[in-house]
Protein backbone atom coordinates (compact mmCIF):
# COMPACT_ATOMS: atom_id res chain seq x y z
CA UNK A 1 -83.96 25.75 241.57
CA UNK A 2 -82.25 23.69 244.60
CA UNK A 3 -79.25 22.25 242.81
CA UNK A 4 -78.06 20.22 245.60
CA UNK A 5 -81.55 17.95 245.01
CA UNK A 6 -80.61 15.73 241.60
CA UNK A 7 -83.36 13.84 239.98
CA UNK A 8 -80.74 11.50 238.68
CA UNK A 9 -76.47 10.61 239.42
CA UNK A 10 -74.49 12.58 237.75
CA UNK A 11 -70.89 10.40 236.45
CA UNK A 12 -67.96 11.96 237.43
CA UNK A 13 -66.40 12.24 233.84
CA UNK A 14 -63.42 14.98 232.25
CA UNK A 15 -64.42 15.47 228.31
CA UNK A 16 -63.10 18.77 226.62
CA UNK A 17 -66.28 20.30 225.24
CA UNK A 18 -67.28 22.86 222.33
CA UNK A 19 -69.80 25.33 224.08
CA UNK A 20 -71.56 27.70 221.06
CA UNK A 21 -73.99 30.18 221.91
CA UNK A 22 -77.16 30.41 220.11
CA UNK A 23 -76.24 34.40 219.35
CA UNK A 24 -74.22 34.29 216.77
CA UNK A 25 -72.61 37.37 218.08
CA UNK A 26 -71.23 35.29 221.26
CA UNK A 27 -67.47 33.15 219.74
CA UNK A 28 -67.69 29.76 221.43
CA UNK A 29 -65.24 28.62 223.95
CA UNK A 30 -64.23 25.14 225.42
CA UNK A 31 -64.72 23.72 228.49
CA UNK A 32 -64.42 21.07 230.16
CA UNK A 33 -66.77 18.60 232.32
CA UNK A 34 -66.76 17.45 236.18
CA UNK A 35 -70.01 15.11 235.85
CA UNK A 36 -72.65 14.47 233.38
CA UNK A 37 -76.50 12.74 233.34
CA UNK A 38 -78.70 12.72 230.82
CA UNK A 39 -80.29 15.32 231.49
CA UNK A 40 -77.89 17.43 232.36
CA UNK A 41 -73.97 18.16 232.64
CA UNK A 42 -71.16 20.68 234.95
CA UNK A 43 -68.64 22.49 232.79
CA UNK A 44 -65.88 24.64 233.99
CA UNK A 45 -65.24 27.58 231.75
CA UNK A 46 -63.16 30.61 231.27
CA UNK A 47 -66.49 32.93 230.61
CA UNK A 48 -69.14 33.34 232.86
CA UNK A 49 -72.70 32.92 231.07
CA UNK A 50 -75.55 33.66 232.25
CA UNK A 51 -78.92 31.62 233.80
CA UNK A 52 -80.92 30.62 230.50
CA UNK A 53 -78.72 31.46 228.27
CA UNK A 54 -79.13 28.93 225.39
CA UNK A 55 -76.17 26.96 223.99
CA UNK A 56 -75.15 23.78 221.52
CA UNK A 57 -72.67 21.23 223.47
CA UNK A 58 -70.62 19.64 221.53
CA UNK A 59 -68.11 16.75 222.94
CA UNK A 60 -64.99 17.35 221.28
CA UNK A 61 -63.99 13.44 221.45
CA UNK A 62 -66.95 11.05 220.84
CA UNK A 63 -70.07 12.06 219.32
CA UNK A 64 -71.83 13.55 221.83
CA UNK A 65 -73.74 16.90 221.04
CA UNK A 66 -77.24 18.64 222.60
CA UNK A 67 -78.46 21.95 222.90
CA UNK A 68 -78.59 22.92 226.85
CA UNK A 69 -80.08 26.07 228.82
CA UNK A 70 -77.86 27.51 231.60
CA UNK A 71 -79.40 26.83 234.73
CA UNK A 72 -76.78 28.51 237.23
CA UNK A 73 -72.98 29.84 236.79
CA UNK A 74 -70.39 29.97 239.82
CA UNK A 75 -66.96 31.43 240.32
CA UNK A 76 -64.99 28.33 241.03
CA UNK A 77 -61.45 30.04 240.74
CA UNK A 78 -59.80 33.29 239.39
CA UNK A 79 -61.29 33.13 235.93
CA UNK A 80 -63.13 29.91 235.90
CA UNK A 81 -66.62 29.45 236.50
CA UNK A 82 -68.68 26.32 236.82
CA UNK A 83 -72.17 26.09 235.02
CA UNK A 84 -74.84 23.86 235.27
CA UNK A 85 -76.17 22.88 232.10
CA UNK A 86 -79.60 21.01 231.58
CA UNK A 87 -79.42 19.32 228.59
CA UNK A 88 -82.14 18.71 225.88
CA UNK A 89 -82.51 17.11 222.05
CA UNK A 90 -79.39 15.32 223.13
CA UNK A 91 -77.47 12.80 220.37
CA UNK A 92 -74.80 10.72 220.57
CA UNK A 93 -72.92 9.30 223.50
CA UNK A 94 -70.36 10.75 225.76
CA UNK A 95 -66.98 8.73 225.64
CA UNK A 96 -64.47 9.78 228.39
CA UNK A 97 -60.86 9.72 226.90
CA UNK A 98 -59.73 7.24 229.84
């Protein structure tokens, strides 16, 4: 998948989220995003994940929450990675603290 051709603008928008694999076995971690659509969403994160991993994304201020498939994961900085996240049975709006 090209991800430098978007379907749709993505908002530039910081909102701590709740990222919670569908393994059970896998703790969930925060992150937190540089943009959002609705259809999809880039989180920095302390973990790397991998491409179609599945997840629940929860916004930890609003009432945001979907479940999302990993579409790619980048080393951004020593021990932060960016993923791309397409997003799907989404609910709820994002609300940026600002």
């Amino acid at each position: 998948m090209d991800i430098s051709k978007r379907t749709e603008d993505r908002t530039p928008m910081k909102i701590s989220v709740d990222l919670a694999s569908l393994d059970v076995r896998t703790p969930a971690q925060e992150g937190i995003t540089e943009n959002v659509s609705a259809r999809g969403a880039r989180i920095l994160t302390s973990k790397p994940w991998k491409p179609n991993d599945r997840l629940n994304v929860r916004s930890l201020l609003g009432n945001f929450r979907s479940r999302a498939r990993v579409v790619y994961c980048v080393p951004v900085d020593a021990g932060q990675f960016a993923i791309g996240l397409q997003l799907f049975a989404t609910a709820g709006t994002w609300k940026s603290p600002n």
